[in-house]
C-alpha atoms as a PDB file:
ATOM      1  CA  UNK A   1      90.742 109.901 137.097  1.00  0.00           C
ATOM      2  CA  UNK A   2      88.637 112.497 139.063  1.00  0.00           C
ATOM      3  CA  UNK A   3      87.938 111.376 142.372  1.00  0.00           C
ATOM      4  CA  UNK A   4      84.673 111.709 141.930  1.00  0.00           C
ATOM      5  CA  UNK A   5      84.317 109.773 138.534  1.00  0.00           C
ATOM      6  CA  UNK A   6      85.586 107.290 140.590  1.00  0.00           C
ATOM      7  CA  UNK A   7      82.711 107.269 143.273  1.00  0.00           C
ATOM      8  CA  UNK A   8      80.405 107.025 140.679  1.00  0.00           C
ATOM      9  CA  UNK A   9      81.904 104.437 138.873  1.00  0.00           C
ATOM     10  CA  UNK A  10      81.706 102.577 141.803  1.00  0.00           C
ATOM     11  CA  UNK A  11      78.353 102.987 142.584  1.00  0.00           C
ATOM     12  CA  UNK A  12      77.357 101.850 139.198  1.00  0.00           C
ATOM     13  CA  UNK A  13      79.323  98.779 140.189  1.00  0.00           C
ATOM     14  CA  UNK A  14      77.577  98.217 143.055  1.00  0.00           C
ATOM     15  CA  UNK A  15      74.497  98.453 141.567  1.00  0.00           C
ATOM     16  CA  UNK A  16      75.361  96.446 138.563  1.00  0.00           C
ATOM     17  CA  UNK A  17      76.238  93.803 141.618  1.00  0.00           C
ATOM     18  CA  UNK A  18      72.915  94.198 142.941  1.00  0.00           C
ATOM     19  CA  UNK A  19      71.313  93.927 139.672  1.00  0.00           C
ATOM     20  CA  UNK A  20      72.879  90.276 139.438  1.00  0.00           C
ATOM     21  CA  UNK A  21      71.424  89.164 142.904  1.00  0.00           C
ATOM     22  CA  UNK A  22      68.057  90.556 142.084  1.00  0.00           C
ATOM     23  CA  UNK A  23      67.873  88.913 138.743  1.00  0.00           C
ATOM     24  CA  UNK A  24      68.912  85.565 140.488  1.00  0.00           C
ATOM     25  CA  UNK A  25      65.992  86.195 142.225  1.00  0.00           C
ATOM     26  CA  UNK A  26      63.594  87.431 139.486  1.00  0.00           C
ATOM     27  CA  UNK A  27      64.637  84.795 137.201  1.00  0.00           C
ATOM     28  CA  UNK A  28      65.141  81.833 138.935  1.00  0.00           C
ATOM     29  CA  UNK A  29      63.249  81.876 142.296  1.00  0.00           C
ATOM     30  CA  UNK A  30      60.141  83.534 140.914  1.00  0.00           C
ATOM     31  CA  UNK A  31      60.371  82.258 136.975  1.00  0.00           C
ATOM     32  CA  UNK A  32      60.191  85.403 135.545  1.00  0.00           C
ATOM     33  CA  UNK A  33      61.257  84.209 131.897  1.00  0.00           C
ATOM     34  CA  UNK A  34      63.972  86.540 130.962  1.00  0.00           C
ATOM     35  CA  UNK A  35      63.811  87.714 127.372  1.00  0.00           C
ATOM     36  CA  UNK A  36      60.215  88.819 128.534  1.00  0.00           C
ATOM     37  CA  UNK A  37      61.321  90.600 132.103  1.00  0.00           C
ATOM     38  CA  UNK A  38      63.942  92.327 130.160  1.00  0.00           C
ATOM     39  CA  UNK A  39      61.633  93.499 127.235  1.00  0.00           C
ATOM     40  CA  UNK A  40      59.726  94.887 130.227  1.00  0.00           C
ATOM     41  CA  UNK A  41      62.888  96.813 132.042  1.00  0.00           C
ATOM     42  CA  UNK A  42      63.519  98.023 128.637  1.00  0.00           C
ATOM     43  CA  UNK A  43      59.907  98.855 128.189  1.00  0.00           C
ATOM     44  CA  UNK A  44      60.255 101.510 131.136  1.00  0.00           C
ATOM     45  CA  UNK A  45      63.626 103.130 129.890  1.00  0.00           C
ATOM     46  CA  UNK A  46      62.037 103.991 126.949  1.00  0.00           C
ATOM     47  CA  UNK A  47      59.161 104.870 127.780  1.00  0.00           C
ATOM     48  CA  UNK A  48      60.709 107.942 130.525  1.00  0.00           C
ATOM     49  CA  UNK A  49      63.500 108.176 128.173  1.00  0.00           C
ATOM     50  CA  UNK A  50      61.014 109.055 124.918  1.00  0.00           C
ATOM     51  CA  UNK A  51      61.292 112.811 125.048  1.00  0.00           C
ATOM     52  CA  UNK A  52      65.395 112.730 124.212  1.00  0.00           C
ATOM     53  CA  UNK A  53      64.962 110.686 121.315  1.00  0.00           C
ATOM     54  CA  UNK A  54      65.034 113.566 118.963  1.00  0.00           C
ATOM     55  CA  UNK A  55      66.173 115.225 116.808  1.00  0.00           C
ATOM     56  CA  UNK A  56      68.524 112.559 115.415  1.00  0.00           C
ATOM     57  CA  UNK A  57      72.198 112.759 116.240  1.00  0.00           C
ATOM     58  CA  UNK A  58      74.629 112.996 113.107  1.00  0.00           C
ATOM     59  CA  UNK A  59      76.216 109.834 114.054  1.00  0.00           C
ATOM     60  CA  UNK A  60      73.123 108.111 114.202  1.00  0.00           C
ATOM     61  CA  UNK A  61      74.087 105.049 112.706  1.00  0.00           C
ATOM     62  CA  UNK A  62      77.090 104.694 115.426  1.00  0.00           C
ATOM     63  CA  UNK A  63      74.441 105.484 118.161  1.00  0.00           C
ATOM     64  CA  UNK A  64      72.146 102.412 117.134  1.00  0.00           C
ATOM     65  CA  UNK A  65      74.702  99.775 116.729  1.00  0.00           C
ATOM     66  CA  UNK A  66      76.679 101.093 120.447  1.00  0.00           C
ATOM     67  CA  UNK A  67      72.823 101.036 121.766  1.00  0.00           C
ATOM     68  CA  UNK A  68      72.063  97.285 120.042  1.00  0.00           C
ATOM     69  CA  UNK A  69      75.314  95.735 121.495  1.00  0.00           C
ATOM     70  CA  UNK A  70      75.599  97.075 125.048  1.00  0.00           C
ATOM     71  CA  UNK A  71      71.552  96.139 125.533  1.00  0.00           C
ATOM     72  CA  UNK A  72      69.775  94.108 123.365  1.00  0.00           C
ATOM     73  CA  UNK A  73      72.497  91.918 121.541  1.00  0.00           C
ATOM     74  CA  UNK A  74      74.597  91.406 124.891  1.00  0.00           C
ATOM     75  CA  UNK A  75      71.445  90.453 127.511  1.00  0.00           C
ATOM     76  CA  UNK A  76      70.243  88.203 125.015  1.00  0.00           C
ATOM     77  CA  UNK A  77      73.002  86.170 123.951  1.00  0.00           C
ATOM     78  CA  UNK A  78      73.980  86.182 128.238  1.00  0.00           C
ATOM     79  CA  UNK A  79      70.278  85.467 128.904  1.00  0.00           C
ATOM     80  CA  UNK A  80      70.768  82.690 126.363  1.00  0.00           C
ATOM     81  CA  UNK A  81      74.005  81.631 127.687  1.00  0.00           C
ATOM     82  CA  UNK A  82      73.238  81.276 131.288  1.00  0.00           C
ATOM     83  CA  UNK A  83      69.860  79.251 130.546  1.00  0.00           C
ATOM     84  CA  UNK A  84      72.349  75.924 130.769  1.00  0.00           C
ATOM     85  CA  UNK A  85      76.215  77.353 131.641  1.00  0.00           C
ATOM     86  CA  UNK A  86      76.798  77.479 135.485  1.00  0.00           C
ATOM     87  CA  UNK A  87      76.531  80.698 137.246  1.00  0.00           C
ATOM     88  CA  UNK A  88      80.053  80.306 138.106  1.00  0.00           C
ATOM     89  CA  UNK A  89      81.629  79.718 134.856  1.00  0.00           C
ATOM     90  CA  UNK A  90      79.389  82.050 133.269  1.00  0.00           C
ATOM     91  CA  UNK A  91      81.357  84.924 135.706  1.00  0.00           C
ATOM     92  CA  UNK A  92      84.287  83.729 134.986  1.00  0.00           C
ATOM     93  CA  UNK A  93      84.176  83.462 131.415  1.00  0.00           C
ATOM     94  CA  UNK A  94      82.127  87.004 132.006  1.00  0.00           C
ATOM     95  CA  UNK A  95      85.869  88.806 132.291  1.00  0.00           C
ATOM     96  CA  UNK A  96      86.925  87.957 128.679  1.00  0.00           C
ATOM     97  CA  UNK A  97      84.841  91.875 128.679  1.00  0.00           C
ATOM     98  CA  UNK A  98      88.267  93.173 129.831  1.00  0.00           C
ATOM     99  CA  UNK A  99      90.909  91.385 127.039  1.00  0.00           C
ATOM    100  CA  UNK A 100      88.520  92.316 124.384  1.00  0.00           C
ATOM    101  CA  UNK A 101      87.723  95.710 125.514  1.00  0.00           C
ATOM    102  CA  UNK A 102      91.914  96.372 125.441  1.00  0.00           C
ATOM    103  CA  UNK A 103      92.660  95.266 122.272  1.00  0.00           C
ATOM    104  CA  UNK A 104      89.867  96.572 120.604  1.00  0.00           C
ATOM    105  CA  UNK A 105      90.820  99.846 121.543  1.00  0.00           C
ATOM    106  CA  UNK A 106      94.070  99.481 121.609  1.00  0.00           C
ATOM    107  CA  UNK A 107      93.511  98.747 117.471  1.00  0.00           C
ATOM    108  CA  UNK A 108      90.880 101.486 117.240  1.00  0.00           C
ATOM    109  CA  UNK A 109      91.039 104.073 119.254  1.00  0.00           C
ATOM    110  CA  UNK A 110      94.903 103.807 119.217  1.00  0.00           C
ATOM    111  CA  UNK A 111      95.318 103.958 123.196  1.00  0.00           C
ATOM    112  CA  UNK A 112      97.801 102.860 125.439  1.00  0.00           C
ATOM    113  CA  UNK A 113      97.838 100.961 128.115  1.00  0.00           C
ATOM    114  CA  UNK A 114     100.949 101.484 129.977  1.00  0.00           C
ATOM    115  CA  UNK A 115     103.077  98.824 132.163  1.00  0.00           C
ATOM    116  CA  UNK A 116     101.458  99.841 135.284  1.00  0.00           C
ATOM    117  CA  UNK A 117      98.041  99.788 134.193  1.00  0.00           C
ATOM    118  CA  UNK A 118      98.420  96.109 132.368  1.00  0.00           C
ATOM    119  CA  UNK A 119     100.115  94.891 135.531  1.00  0.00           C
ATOM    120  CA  UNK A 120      96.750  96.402 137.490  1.00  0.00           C
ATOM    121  CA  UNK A 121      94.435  94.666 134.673  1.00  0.00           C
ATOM    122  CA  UNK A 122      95.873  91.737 135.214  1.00  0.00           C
ATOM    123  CA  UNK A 123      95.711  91.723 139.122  1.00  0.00           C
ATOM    124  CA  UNK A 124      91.957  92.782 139.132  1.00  0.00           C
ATOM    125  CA  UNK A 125      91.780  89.666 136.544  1.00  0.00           C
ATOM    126  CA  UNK A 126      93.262  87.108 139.001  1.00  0.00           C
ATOM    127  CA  UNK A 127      91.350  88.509 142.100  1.00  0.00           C
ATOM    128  CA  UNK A 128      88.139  87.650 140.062  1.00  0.00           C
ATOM    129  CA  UNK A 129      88.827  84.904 139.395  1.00  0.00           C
ATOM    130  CA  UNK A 130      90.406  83.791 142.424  1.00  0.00           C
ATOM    131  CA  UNK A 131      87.072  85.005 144.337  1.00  0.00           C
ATOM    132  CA  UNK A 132      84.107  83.199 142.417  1.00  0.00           C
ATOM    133  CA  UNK A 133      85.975  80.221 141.424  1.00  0.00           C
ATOM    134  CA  UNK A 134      84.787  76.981 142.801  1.00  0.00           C
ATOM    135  CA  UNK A 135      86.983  74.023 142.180  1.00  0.00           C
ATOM    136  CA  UNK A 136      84.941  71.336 139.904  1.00  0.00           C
ATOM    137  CA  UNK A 137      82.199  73.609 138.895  1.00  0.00           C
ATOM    138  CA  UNK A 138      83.614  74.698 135.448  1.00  0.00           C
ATOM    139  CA  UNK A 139      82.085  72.541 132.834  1.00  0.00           C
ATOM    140  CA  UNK A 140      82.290  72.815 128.797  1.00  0.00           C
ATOM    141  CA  UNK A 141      79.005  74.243 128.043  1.00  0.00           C
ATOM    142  CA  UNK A 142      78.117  75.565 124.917  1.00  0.00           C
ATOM    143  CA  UNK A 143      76.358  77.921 127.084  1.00  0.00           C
ATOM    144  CA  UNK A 144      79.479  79.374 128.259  1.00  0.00           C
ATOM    145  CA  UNK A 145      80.046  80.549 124.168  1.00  0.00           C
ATOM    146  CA  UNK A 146      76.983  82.448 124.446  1.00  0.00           C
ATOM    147  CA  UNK A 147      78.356  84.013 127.224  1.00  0.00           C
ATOM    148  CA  UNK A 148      81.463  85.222 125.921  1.00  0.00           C
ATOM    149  CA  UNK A 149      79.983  86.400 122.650  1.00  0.00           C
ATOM    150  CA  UNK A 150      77.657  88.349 125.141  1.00  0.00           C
ATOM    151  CA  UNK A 151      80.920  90.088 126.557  1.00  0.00           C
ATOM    152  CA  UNK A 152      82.408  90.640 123.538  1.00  0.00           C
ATOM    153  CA  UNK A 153      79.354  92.417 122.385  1.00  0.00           C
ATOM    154  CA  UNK A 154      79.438  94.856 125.284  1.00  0.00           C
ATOM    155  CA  UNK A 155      83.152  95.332 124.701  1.00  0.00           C
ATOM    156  CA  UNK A 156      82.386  95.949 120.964  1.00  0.00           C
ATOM    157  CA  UNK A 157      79.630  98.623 121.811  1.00  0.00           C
ATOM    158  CA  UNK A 158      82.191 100.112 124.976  1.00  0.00           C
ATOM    159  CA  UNK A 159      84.739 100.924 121.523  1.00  0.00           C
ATOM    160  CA  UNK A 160      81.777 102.195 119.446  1.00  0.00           C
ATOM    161  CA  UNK A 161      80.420 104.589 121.933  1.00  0.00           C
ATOM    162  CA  UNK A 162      83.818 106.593 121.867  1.00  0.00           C
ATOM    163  CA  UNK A 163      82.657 107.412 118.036  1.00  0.00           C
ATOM    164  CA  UNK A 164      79.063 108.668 118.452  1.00  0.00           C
ATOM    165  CA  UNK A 165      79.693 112.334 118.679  1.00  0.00           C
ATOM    166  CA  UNK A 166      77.705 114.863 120.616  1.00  0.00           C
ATOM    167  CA  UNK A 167      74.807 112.769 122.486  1.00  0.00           C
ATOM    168  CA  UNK A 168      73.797 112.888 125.538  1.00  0.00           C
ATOM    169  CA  UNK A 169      73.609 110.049 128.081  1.00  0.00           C
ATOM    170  CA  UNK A 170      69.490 110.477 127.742  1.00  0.00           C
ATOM    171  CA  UNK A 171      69.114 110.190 124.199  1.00  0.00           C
ATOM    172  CA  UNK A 172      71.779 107.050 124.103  1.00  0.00           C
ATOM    173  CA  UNK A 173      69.644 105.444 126.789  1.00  0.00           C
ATOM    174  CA  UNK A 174      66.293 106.307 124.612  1.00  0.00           C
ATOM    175  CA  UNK A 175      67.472 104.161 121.727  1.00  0.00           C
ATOM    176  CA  UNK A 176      69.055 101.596 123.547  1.00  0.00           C
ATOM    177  CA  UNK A 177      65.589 101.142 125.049  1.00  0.00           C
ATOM    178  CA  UNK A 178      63.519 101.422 122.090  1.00  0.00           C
ATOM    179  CA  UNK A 179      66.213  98.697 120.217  1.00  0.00           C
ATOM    180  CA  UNK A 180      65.691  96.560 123.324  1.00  0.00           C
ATOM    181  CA  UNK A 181      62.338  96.153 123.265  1.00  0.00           C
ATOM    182  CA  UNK A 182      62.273  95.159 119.660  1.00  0.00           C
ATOM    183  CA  UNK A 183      64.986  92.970 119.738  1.00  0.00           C
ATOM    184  CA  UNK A 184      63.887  91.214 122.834  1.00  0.00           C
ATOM    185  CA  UNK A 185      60.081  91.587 122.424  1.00  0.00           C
ATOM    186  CA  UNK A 186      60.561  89.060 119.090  1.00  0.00           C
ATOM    187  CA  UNK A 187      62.830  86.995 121.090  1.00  0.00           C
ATOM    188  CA  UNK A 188      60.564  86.663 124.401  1.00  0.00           C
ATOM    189  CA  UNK A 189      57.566  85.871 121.544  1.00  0.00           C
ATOM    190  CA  UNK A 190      59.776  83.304 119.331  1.00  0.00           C
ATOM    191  CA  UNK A 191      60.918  81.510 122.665  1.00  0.00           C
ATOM    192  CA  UNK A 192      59.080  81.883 125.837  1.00  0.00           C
ATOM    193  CA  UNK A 193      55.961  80.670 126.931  1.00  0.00           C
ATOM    194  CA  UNK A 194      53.259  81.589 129.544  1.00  0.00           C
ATOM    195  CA  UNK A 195      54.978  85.381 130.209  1.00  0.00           C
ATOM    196  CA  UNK A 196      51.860  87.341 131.158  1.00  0.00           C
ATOM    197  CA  UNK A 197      50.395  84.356 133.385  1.00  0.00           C
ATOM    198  CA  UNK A 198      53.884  84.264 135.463  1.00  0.00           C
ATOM    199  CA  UNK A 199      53.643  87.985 135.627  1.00  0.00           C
ATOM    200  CA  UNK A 200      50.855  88.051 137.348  1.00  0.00           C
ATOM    201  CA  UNK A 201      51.901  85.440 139.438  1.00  0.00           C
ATOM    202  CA  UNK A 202      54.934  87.451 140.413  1.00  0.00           C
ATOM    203  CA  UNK A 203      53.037  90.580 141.374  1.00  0.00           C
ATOM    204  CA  UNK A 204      54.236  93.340 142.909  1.00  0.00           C
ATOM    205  CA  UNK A 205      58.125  91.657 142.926  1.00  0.00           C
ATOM    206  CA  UNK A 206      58.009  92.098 138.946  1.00  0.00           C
ATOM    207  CA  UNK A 207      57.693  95.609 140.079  1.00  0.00           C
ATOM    208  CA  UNK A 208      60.031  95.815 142.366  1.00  0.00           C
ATOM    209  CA  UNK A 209      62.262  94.301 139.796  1.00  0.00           C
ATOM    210  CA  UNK A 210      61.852  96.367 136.788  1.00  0.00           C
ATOM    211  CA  UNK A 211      61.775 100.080 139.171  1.00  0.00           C
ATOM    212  CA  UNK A 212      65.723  98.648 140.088  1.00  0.00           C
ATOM    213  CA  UNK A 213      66.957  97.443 136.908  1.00  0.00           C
ATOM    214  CA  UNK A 214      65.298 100.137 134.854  1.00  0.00           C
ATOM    215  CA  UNK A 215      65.668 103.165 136.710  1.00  0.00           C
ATOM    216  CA  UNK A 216      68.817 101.965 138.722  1.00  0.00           C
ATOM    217  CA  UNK A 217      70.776  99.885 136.779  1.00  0.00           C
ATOM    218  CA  UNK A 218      69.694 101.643 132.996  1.00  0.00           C
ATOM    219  CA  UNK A 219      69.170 104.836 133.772  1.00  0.00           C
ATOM    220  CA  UNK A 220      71.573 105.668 135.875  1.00  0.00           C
ATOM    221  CA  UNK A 221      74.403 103.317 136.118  1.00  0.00           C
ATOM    222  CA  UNK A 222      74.168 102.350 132.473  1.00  0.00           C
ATOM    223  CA  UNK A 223      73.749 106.541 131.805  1.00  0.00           C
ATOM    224  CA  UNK A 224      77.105 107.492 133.742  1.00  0.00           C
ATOM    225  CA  UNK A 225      79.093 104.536 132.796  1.00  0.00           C
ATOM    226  CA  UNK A 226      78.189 106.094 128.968  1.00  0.00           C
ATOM    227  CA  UNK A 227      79.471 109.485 130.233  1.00  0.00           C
ATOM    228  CA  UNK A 228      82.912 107.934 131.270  1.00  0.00           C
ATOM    229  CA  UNK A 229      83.455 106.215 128.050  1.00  0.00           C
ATOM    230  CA  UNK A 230      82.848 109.620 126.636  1.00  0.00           C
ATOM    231  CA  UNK A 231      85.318 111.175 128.940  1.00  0.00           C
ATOM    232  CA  UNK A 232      88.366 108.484 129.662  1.00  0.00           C
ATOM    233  CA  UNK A 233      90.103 106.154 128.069  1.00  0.00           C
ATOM    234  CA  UNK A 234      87.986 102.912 127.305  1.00  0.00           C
ATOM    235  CA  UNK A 235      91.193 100.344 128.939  1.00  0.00           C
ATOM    236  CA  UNK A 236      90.669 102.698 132.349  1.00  0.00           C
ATOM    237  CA  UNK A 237      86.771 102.449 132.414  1.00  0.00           C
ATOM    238  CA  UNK A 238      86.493  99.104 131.681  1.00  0.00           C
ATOM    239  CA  UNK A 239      88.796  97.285 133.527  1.00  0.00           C
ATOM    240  CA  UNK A 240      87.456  99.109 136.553  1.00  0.00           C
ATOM    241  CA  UNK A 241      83.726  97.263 135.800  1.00  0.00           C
ATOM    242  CA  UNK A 242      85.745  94.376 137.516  1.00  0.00           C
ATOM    243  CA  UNK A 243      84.354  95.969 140.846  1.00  0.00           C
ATOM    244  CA  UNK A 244      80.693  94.477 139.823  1.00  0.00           C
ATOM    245  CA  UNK A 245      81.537  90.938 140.684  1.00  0.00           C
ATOM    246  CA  UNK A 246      83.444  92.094 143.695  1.00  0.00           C
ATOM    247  CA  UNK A 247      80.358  93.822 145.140  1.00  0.00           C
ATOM    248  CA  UNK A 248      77.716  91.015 144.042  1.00  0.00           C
ATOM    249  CA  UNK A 249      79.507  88.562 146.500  1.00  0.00           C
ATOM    250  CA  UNK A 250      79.561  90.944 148.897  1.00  0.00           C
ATOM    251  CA  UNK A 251      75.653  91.432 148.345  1.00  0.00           C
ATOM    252  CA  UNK A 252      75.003  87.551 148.196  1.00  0.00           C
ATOM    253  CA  UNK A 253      77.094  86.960 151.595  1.00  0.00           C
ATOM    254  CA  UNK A 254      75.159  89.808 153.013  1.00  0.00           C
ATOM    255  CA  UNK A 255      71.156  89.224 151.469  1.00  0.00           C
ATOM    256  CA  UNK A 256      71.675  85.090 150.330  1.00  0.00           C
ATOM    257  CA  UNK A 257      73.796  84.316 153.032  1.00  0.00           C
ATOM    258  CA  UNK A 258      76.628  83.103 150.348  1.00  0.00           C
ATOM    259  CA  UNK A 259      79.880  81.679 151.924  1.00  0.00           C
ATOM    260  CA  UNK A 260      82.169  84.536 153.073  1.00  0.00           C
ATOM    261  CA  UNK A 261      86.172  82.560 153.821  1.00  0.00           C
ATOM    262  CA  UNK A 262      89.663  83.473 153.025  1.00  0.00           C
ATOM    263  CA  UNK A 263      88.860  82.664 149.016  1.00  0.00           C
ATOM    264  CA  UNK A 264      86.940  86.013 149.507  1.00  0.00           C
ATOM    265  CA  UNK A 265      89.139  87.823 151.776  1.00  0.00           C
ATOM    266  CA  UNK A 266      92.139  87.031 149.060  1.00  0.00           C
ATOM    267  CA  UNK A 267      90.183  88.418 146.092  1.00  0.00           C
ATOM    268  CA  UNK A 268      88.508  91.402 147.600  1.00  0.00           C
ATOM    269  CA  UNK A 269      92.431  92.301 148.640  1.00  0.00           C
ATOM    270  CA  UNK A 270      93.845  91.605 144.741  1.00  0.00           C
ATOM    271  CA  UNK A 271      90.953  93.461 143.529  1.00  0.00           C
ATOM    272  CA  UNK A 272      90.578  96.496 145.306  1.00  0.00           C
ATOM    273  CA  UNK A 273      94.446  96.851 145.583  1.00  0.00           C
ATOM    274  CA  UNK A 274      94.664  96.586 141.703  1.00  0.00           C
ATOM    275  CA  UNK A 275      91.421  98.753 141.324  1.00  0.00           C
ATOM    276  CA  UNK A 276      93.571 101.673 142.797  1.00  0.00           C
ATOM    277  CA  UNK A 277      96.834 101.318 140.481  1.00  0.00           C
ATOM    278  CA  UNK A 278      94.552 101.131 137.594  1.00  0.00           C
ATOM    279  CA  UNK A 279      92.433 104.058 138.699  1.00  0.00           C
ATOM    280  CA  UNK A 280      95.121 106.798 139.827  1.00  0.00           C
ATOM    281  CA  UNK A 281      96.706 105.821 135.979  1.00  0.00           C
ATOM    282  CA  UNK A 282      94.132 107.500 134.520  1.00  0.00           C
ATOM    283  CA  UNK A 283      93.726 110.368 131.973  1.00  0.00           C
ATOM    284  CA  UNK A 284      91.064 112.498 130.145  1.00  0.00           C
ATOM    285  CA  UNK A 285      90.299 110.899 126.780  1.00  0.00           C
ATOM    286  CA  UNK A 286      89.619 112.875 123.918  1.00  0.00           C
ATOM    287  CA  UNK A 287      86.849 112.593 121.072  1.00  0.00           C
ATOM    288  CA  UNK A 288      87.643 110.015 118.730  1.00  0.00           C
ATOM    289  CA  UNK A 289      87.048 110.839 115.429  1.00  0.00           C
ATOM    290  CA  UNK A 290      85.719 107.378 112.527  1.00  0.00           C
ATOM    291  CA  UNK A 291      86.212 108.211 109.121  1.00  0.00           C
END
């Protein structure tokens, strides 16, 4: 992998971290409901994203259902999920992303994962879950299915973007936003309550909010991590997204003033080390071709 594919994949980690501290915030200390506040980040990607919507792609039918499962489908059924799962075992359960990812493409891309780069998987896997485990906080919640459907959603759309020919990032982020608002515009109207009145209430913070998840987290992390898909191997990109829980600790020790111990120390270590092996295993992909 390009050294510099690899900065920016980490950057859209970090972000993706920060994005999961600000939504704490967003959602839970100033009520935001979420269906709506999404609908709303969405809102903004398509609306700046609105001139690359046409002309229509040949694959257009591969572009909508990779755009409907990476936004809409997987932030509602997690938005869904984490209304009664704990945060905790909703991260957790939050890496199933990476088995599903593998052996989707493993059946349908036909790629290959390599000893090295399963034993790398594998130790990224354990320093997750090694550093947001908390003994006696993982519950059965039905919840927690939501949540992994969620995941295997954006693992489903990671396989399906390989297939959508020549588009660019803009035009994929265009129609995920336009899908998005649909999808979660009915679901914010079907299921939420009071959304304009705690808008207001939230003021300038809802703005905050949607310039960092919209521009930030959609536009560009969501816009490069759709250019490496295009470019490397899905079981190399994806496994690497294991950095986002990594730096959202790191961001809630630093902003929340989350414990930081030797729990933390030992995954950071297992993670980053494991990062490397499967990052330096990397190769160009090529286009993948569905008949």
């Amino acid at each position: 992998m390009r050294f510099l594919d690899f900065i920016v994949l980490c950057l859209c980690c970090l972000i993706w971290g920060g994005n999961f501290v600000l939504s704490k915030w967003m959602l839970t200390d100033l009520g935001l409901p979420p269906f709506f506040f999404a609908c709303a980040r969405f809102a903004v990607v398509s609306l700046l994203m609105s001139p690359f919507l046409f002309p229509l792609p040949k694959k257009f039918g591969f572009l909508c259902m990779a755009a409907l499962c990476v936004g809409a489908l997987h932030l509602a059924l997690l938005y869904t999920g984490l209304k009664t799962a704990p945060a905790s075992s909703g991260s957790i359960v939050g890496q199933t992303l990476i088995p599903f990812a593998t052996i989707l493409s493993v059946i349908f891309l036909k790629e290959h994962i390599g000893l090295k780069r399963g034993l790398g998987i594998l130790g990224a896997l354990v320093g997750v879950i090694v550093l947001i485990y908390q003994p006696g906080d993982f519950a059965l919640d039905v919840g927690l299915i939501y949540v992994m459907m969620a995941f295997l959603m954006l693992a489903i759309g990671s396989v399906l973007i390989k297939g959508v020919g020549e588009v660019s990032p803009w035009q994929y982020l265009a129609w995920m936003g336009v899908l998005a608002v649909i999808v979660l515009g009915v679901a914010s109207a079907l299921f939420e309550t009071d959304q304009i009145a705690l808008a207001k209430k939230a003021n300038w913070k809802m703005g905050v909010g949607i310039f960092y998840t919209a521009i930030l987290a959609s536009l560009f992390a969501h816009g490069q991590y759709f250019r490496l898909l295009k470019t490397y191997d899905v079981t190399l990109i994806v496994p690497l997204t294991m950095m986002t829980p990594f730096w959202g600790v790191i961001l809630g020790v630093l902003m929340r003033g989350e414990p930081f111990g030797t729990q933390f120390i030992v995954g950071a270590v297992l993670i980053s080390v494991s990062v490397y092996v499967i990052a330096r295993r990397g190769k160009i992909a090529t286009e993948v071709v569905y008949e």
